[in-house]
Each structure stands twice: as C-alpha cells, then as structure tokens.
Protein backbone atom coordinates (compact mmCIF):
# COMPACT_ATOMS: atom_id res chain seq x y z
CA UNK A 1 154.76 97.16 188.56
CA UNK A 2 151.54 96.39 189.80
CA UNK A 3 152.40 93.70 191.70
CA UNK A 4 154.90 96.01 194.24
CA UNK A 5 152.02 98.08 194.80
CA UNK A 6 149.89 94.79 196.22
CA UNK A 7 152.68 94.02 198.24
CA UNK A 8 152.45 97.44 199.64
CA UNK A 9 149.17 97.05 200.08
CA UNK A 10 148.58 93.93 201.30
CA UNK A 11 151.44 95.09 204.21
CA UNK A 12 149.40 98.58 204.94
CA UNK A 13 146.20 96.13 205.69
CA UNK A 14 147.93 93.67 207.73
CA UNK A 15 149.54 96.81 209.76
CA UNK A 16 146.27 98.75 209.95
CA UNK A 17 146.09 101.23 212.91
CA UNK A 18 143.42 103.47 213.89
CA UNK A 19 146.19 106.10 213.52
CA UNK A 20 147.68 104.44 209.97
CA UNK A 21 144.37 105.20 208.38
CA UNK A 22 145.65 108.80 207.59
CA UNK A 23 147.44 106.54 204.93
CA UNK A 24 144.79 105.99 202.83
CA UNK A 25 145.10 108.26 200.39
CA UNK A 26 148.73 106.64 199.59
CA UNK A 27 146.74 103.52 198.49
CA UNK A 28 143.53 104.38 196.94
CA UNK A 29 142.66 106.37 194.54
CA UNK A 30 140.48 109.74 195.66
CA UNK A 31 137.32 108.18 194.06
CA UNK A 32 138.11 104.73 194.74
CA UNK A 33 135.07 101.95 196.07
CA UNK A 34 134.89 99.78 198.96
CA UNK A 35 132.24 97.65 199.72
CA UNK A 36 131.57 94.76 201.94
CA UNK A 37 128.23 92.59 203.14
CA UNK A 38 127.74 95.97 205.07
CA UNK A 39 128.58 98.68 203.58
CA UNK A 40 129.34 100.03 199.79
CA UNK A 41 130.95 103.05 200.00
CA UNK A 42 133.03 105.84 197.42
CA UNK A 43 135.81 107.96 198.24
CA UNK A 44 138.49 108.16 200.76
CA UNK A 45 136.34 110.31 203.14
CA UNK A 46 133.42 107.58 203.46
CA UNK A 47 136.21 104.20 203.33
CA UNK A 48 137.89 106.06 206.08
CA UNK A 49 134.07 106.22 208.08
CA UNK A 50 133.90 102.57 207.97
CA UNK A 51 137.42 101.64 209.41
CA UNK A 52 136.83 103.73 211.84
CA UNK A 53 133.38 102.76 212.62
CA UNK A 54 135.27 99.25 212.61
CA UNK A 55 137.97 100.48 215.15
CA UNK A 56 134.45 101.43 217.62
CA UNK A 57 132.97 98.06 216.47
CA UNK A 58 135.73 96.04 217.91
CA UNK A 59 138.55 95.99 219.73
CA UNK A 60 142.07 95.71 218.34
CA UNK A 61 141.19 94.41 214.24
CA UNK A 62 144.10 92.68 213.11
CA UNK A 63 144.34 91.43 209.19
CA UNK A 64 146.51 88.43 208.32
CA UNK A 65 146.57 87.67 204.30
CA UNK A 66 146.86 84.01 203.86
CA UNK A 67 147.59 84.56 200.78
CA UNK A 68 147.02 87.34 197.34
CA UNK A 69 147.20 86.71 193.51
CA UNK A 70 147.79 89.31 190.72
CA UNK A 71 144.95 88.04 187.82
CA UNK A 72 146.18 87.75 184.12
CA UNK A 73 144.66 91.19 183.41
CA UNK A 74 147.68 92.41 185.28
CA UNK A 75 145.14 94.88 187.41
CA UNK A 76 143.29 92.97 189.21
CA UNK A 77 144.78 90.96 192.06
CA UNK A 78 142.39 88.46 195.21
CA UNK A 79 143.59 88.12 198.55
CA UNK A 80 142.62 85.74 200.84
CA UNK A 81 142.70 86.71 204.47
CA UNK A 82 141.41 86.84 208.40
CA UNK A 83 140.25 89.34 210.02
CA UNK A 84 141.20 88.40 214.14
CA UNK A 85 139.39 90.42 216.86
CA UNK A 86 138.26 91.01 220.39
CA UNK A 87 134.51 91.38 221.03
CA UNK A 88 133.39 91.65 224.40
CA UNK A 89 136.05 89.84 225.64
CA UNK A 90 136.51 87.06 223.80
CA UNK A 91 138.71 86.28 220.16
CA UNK A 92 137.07 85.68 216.45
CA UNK A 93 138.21 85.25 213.91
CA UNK A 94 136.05 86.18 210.03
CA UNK A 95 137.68 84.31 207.08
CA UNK A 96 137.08 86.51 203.75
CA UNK A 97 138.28 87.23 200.15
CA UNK A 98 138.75 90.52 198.70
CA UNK A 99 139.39 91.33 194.72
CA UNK A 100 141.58 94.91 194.23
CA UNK A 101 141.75 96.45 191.26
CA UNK A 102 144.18 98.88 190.88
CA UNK A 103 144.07 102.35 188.19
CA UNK A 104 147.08 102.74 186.15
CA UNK A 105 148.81 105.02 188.77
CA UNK A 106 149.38 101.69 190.90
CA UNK A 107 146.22 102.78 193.43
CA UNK A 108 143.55 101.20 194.70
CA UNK A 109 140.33 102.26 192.57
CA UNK A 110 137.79 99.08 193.94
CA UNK A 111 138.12 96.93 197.27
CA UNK A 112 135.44 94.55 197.25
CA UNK A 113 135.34 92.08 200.72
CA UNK A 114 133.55 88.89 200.58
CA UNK A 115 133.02 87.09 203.86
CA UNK A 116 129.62 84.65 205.22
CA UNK A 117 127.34 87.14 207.31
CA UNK A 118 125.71 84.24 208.68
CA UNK A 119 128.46 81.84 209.77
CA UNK A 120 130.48 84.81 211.56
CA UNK A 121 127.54 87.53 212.71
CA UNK A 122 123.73 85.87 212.23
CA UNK A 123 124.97 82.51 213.82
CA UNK A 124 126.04 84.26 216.86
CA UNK A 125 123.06 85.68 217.72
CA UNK A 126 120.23 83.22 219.98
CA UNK A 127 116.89 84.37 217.65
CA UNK A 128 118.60 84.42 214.57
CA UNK A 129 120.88 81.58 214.96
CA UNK A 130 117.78 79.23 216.01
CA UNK A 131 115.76 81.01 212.60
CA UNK A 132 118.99 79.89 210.76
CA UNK A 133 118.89 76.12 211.77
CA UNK A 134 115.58 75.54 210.80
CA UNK A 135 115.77 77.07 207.36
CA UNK A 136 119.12 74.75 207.02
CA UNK A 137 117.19 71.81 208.32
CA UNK A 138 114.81 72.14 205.55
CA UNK A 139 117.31 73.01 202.71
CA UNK A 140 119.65 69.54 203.31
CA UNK A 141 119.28 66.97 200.76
C-alpha cells in the first residue's frame, strides 16, 4: 500500500543525514522532481545537489512532520512539517507543506515544498526586511 511507503518516507525525512542521503534512490523514483521556493530540480543526481547544498547551508537540518495525509486519489499524500536548524549560532525554525506523489512502484516521482520566503529568509535580512514593511504598510486594509 501506498500509505506504508509514506510512512517510510515521512521516517527517512525526519532521520535525514548527510550520510542517509545515499538512500535516495530507495525513495524516489530515478526521474523523480523536487522543487522548492529555491530550487526545481529532476533526478536523483540534482535532488541529492540540493540536500547537500542544504547540509553546507546550515548546520545540523532536522525535519519533524507534524503531521501527513494520503489524498482520495490514493497517490498523492501532504505533509505538514518543520524544518529546525542552526545558522550562525542561533536556532530557526521554517514551517512548510509538501504534496508527494508517488508512481505505482510505491516511489517518490514529485516532492513539491511550500514554505513563506519572506517570513523565514527576506524578513531576516536589515534592507529587505525594512523594503518588506513598507510594501505591507501600504497593502493593510
């Protein structure tokens, strides 16, 4: 079932490892898509480039799914999860969504993240973050 394979996966994500992402190919399929605000990759080579570009990004990436949901089409399942790290020092924390869909040999064929670029990168940055205010200032009713 499809739903044992999400359970898999959603365990390989929230025990990611620099070293664990020789896995891959165990959950996605060889021509499978990731994408995220950053990047919107295909195949295992180039979704291996940006965990590990994440793993240089950051220190010590955990994932924690709050919780995941198999859709009616019985291939397509959302997760809901946080993404805890150390930058420079000090802990964040990026709250995101993801849909899966999975190929009828239970693998992972599209990863698609969904998270706010501007509440947990832009804001944190002086220039932008003042930019940001101003265009919110004029946008609130």
């Amino acid at each position: 079932m499809v739903e044992d394979a999400l359970k898999k996966y959603v365990t390989f994500f929230e025990t990611l490892t620099p070293q664990r992402l020789a896995l891959l190919g165990s959950y996605f399929a060889k021509d499978a898509r990731f994408k995220d605000p950053y990047n919107d990759v295909e195949g295992l080579q180039s979704i291996r480039a940006v965990f590990d570009h994440m793993y240089v990004q950051v220190d010590n990436p955990k994932f924690k799914v709050i919780y995941y949901a198999m859709c009616d089409d019985g291939h397509t399942a959302l997760l809901r999860w946080d993404m805890l790290f150390y930058m420079k020092g000090k802990k964040q924390v990026i709250s995101g969504a993801s849909e899966i869909i999975f190929n009828k040999k239970k693998l992972v064929v599209s990863h698609i993240d969904y998270w706010d670029t501007g509440e947990y990168v832009y804001r944190k940055v002086p220039l932008l973050s003042a930019i940001i205010k101003i265009i919110e200032k004029k946008l609130r009713a």
